[in-house]
PDB file of N, CA and C in Angstrom:
ATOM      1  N   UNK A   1     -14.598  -4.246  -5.057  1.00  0.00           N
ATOM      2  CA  UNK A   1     -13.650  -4.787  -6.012  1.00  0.00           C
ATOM      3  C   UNK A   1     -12.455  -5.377  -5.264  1.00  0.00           C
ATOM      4  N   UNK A   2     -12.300  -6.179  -5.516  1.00  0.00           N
ATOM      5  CA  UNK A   2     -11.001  -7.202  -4.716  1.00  0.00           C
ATOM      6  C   UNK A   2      -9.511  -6.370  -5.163  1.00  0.00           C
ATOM      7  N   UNK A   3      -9.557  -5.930  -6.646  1.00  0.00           N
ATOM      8  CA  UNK A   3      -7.788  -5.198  -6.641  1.00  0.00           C
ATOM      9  C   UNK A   3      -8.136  -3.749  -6.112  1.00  0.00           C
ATOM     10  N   UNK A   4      -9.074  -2.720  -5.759  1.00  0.00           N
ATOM     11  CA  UNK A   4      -9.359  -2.720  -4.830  1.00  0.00           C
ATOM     12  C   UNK A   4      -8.615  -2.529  -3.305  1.00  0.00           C
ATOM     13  N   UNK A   5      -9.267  -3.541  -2.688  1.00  0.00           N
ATOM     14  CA  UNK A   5      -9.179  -4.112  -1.581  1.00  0.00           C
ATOM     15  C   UNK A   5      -7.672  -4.747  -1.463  1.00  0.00           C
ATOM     16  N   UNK A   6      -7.058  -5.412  -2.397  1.00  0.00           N
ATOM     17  CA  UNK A   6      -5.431  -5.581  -2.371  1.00  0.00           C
ATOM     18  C   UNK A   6      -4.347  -4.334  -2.401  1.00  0.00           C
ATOM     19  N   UNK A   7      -4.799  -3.668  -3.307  1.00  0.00           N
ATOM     20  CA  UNK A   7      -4.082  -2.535  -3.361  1.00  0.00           C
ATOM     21  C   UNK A   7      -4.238  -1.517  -1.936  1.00  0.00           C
ATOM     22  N   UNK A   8      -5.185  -0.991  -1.189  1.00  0.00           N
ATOM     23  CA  UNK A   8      -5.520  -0.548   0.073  1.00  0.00           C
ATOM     24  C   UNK A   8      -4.432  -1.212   0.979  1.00  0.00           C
ATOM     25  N   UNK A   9      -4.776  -3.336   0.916  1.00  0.00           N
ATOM     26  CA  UNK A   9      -4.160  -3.402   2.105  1.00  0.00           C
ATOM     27  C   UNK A   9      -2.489  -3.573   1.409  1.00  0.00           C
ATOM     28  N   UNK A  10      -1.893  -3.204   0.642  1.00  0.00           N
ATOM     29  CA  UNK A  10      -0.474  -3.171   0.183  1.00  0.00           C
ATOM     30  C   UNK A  10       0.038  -1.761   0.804  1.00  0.00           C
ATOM     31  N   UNK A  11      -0.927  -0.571  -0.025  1.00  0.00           N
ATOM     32  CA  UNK A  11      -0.379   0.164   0.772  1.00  0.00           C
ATOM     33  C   UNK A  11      -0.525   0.583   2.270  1.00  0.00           C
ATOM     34  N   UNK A  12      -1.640  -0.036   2.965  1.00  0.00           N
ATOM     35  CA  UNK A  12      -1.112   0.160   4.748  1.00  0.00           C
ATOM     36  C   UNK A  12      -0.100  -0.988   4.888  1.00  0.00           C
ATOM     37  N   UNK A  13       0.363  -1.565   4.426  1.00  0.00           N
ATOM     38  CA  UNK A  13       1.693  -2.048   4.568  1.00  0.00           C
ATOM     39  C   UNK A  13       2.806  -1.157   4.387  1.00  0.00           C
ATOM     40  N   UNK A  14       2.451  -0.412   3.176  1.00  0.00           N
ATOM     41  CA  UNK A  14       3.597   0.632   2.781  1.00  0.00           C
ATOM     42  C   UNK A  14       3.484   1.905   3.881  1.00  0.00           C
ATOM     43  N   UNK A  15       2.535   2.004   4.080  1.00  0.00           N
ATOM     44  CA  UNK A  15       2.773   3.311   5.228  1.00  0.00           C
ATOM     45  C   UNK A  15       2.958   2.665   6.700  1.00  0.00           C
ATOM     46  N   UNK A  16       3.059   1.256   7.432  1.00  0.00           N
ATOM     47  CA  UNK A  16       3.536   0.793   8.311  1.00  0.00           C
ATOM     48  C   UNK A  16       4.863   1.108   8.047  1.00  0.00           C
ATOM     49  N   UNK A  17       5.487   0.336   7.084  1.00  0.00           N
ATOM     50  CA  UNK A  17       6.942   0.568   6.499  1.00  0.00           C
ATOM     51  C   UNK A  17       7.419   1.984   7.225  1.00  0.00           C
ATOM     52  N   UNK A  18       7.085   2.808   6.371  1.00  0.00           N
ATOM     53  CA  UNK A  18       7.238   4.195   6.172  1.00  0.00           C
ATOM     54  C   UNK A  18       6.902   5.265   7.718  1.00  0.00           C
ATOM     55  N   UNK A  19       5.990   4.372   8.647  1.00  0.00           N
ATOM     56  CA  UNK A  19       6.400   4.915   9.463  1.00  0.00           C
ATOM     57  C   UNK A  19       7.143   4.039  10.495  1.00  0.00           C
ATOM     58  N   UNK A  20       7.752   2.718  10.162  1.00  0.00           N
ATOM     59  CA  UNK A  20       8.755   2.273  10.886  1.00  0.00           C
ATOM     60  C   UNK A  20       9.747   3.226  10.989  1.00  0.00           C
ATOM     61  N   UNK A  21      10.232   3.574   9.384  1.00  0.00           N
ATOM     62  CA  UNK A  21      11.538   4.492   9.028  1.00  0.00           C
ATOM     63  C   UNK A  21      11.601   5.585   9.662  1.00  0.00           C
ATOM     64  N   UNK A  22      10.227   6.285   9.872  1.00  0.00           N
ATOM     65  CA  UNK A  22      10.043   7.574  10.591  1.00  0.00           C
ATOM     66  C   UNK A  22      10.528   7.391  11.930  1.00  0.00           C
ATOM     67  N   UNK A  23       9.765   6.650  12.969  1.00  0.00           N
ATOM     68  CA  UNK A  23       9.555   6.628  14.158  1.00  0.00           C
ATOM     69  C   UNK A  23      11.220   5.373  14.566  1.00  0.00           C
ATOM     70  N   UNK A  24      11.770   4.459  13.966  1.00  0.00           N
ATOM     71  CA  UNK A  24      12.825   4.354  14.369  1.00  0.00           C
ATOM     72  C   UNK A  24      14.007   3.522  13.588  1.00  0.00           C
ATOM     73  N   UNK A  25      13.872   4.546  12.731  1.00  0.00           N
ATOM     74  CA  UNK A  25      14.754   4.461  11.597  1.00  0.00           C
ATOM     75  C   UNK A  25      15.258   3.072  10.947  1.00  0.00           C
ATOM     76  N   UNK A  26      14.048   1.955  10.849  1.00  0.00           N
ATOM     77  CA  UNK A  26      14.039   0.883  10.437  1.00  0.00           C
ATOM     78  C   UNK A  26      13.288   0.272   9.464  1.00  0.00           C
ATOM     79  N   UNK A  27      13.784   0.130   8.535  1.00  0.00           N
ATOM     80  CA  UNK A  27      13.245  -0.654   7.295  1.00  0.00           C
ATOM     81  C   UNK A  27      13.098  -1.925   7.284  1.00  0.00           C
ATOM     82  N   UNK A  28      11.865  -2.463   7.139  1.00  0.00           N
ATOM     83  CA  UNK A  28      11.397  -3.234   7.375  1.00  0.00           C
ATOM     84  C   UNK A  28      11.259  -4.440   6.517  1.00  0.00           C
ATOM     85  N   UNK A  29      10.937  -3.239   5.416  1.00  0.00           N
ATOM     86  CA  UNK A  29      11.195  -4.550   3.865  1.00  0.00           C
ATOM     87  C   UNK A  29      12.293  -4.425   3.262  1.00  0.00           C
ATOM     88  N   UNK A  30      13.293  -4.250   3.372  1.00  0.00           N
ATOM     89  CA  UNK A  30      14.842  -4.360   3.519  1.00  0.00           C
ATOM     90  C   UNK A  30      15.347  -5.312   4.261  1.00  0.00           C
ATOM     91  N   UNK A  31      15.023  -5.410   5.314  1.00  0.00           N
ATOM     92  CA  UNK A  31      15.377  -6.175   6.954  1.00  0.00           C
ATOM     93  C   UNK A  31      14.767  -7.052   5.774  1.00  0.00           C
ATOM     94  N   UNK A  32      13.903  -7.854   5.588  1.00  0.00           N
ATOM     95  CA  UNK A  32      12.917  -9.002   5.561  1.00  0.00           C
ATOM     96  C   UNK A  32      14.191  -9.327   4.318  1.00  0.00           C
ATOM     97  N   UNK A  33      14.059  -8.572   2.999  1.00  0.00           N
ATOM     98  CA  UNK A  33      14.210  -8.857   1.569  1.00  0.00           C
ATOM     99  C   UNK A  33      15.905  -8.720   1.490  1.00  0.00           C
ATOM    100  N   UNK A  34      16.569  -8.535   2.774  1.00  0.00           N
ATOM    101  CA  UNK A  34      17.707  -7.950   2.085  1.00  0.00           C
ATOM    102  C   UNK A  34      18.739  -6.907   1.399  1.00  0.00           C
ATOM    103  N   UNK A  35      17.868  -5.648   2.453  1.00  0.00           N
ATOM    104  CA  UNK A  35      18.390  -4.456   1.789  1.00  0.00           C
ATOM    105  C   UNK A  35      17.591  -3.511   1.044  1.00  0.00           C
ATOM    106  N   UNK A  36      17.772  -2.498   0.775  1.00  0.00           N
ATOM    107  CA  UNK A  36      17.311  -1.279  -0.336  1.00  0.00           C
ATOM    108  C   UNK A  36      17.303  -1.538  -1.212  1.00  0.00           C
ATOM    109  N   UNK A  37      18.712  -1.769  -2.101  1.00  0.00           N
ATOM    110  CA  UNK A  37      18.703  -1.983  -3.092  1.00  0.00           C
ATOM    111  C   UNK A  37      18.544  -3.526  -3.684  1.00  0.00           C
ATOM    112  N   UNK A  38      18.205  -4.478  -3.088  1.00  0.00           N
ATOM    113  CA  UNK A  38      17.935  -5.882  -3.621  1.00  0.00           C
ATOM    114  C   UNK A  38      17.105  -5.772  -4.436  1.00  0.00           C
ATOM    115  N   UNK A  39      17.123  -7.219  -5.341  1.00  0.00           N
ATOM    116  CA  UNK A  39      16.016  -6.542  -6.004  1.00  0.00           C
ATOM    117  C   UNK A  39      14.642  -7.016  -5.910  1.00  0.00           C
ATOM    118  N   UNK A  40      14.671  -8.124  -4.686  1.00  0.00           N
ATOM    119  CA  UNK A  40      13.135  -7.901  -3.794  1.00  0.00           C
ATOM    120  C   UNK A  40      12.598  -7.144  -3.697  1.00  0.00           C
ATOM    121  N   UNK A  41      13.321  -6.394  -2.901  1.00  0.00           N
ATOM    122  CA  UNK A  41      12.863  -5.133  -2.231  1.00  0.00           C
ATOM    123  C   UNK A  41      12.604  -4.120  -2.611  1.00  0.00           C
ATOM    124  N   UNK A  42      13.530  -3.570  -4.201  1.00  0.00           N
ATOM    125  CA  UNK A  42      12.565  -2.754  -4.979  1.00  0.00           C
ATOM    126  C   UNK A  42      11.945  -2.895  -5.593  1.00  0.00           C
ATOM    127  N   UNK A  43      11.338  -4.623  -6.009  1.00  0.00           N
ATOM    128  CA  UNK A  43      10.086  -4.889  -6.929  1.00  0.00           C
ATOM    129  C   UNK A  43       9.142  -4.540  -5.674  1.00  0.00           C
ATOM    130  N   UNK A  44       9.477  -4.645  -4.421  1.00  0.00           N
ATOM    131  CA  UNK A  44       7.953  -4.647  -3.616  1.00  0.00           C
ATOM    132  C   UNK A  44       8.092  -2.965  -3.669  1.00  0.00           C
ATOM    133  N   UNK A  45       8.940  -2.305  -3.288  1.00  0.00           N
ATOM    134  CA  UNK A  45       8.458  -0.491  -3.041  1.00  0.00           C
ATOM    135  C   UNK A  45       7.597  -0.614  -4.224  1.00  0.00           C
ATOM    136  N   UNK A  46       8.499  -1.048  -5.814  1.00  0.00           N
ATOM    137  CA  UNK A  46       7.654  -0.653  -6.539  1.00  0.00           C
ATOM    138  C   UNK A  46       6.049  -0.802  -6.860  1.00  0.00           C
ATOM    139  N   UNK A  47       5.721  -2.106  -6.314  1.00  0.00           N
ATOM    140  CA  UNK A  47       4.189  -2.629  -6.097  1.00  0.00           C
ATOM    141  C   UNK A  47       3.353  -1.408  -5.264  1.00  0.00           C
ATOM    142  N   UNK A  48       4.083  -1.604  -4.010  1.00  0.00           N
ATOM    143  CA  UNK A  48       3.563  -0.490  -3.321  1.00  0.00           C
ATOM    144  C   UNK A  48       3.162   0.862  -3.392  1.00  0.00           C
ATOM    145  N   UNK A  49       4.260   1.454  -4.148  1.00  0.00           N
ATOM    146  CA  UNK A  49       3.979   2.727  -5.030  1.00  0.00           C
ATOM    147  C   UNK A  49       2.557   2.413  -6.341  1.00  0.00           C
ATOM    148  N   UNK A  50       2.970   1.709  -7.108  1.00  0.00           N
ATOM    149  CA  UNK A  50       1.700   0.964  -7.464  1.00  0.00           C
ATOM    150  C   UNK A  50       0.303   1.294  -6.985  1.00  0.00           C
ATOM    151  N   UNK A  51       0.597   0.210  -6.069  1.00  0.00           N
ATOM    152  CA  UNK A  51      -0.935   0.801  -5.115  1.00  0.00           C
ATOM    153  C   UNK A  51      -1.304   1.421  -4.711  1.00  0.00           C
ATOM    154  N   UNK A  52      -0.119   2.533  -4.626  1.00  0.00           N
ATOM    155  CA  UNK A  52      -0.504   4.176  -3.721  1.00  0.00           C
ATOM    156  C   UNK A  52      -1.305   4.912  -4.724  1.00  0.00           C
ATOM    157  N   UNK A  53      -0.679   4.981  -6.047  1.00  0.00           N
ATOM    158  CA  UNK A  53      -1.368   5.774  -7.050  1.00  0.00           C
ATOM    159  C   UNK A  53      -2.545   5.122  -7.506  1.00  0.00           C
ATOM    160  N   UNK A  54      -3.024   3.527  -7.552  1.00  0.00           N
ATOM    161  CA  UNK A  54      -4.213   3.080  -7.881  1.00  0.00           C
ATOM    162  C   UNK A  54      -5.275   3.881  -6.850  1.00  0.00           C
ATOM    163  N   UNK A  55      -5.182   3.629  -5.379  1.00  0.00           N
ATOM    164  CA  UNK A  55      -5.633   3.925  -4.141  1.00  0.00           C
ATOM    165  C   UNK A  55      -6.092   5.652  -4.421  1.00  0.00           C
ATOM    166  N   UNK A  56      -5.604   6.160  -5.212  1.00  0.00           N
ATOM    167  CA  UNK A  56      -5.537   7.542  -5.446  1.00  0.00           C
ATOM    168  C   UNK A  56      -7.224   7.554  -6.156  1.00  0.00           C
ATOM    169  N   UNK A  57      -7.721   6.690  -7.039  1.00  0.00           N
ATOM    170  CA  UNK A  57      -8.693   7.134  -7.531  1.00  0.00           C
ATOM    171  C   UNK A  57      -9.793   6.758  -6.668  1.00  0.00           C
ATOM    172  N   UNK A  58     -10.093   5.922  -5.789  1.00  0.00           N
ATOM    173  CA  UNK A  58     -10.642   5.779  -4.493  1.00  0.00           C
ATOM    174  C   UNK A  58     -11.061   6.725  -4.133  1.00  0.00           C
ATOM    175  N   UNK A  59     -10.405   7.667  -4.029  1.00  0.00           N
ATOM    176  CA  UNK A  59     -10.904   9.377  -3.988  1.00  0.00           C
ATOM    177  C   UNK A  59     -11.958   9.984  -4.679  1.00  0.00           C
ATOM    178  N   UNK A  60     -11.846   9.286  -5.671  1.00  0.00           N
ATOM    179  CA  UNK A  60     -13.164  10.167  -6.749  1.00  0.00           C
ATOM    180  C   UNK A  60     -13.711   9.663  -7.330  1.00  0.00           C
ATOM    181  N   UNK A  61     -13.896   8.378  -7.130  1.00  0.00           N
ATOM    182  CA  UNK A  61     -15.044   7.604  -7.248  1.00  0.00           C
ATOM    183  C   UNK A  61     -16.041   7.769  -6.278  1.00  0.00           C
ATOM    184  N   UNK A  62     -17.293   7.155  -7.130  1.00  0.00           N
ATOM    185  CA  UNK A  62     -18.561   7.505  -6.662  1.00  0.00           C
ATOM    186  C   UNK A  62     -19.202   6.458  -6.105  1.00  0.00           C
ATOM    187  N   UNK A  63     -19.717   6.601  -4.433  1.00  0.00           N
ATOM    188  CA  UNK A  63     -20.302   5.085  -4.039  1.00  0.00           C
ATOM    189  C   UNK A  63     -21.723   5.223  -3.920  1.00  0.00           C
ATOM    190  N   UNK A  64     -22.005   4.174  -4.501  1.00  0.00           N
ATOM    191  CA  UNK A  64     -23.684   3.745  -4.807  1.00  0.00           C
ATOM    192  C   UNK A  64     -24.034   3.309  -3.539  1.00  0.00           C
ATOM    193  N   UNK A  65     -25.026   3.985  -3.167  1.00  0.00           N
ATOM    194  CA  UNK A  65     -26.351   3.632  -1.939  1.00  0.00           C
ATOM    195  C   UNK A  65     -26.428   2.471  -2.008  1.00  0.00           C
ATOM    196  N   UNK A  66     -25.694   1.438  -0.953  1.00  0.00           N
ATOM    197  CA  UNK A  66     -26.543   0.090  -1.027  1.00  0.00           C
ATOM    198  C   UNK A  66     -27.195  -0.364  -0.431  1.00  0.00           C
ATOM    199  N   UNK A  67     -28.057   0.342   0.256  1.00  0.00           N
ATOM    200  CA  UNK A  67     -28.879   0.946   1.244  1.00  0.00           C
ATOM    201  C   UNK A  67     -30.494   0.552   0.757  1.00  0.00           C
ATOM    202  N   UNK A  68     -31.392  -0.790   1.221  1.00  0.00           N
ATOM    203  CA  UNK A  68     -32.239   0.036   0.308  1.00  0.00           C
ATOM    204  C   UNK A  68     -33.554   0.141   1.728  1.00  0.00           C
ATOM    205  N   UNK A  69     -34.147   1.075   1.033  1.00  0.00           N
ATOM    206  CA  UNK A  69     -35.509   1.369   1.582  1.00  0.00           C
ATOM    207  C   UNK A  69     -36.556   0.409   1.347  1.00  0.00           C
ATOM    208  N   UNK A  70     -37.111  -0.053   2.428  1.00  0.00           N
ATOM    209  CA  UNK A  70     -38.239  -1.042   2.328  1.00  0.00           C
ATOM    210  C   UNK A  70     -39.700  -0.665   2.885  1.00  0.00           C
TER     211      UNK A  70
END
């Protein structure tokens, strides 16, 4: 599924972010957008968060064998 596949690569964007902040205390989509509180920058956390919780059912879904035997 392509949203999916968008949402995945949004949030390894969001956990690049997140461990910019960790490892040296730099925000990245702030830097880019203008800050924390802009309001770029919290429509994108909010996307991102978004995609974290879509990404969540990824988990428990069930993948079909596409495998086939010949």
């Amino acid at each position: 599924m392509i949203l999916d596949r968008i949402a995945l690569f949004l949030v390894i964007i969001g956990a690049i972010n997140w461990g910019a902040i960790g490892l040296f205390q730099f925000d990245l989509v702030a830097w880019i957008f203008g800050g924390q509180a802009a309001v770029v920058s919290r429509i994108i956390y909010t996307i991102v968060a978004l995609c974290g919780a879509w990404c969540i059912s990824l988990l428990f879904r069930r993948r079909n064998a596409e495998t086939s035997v010949e």
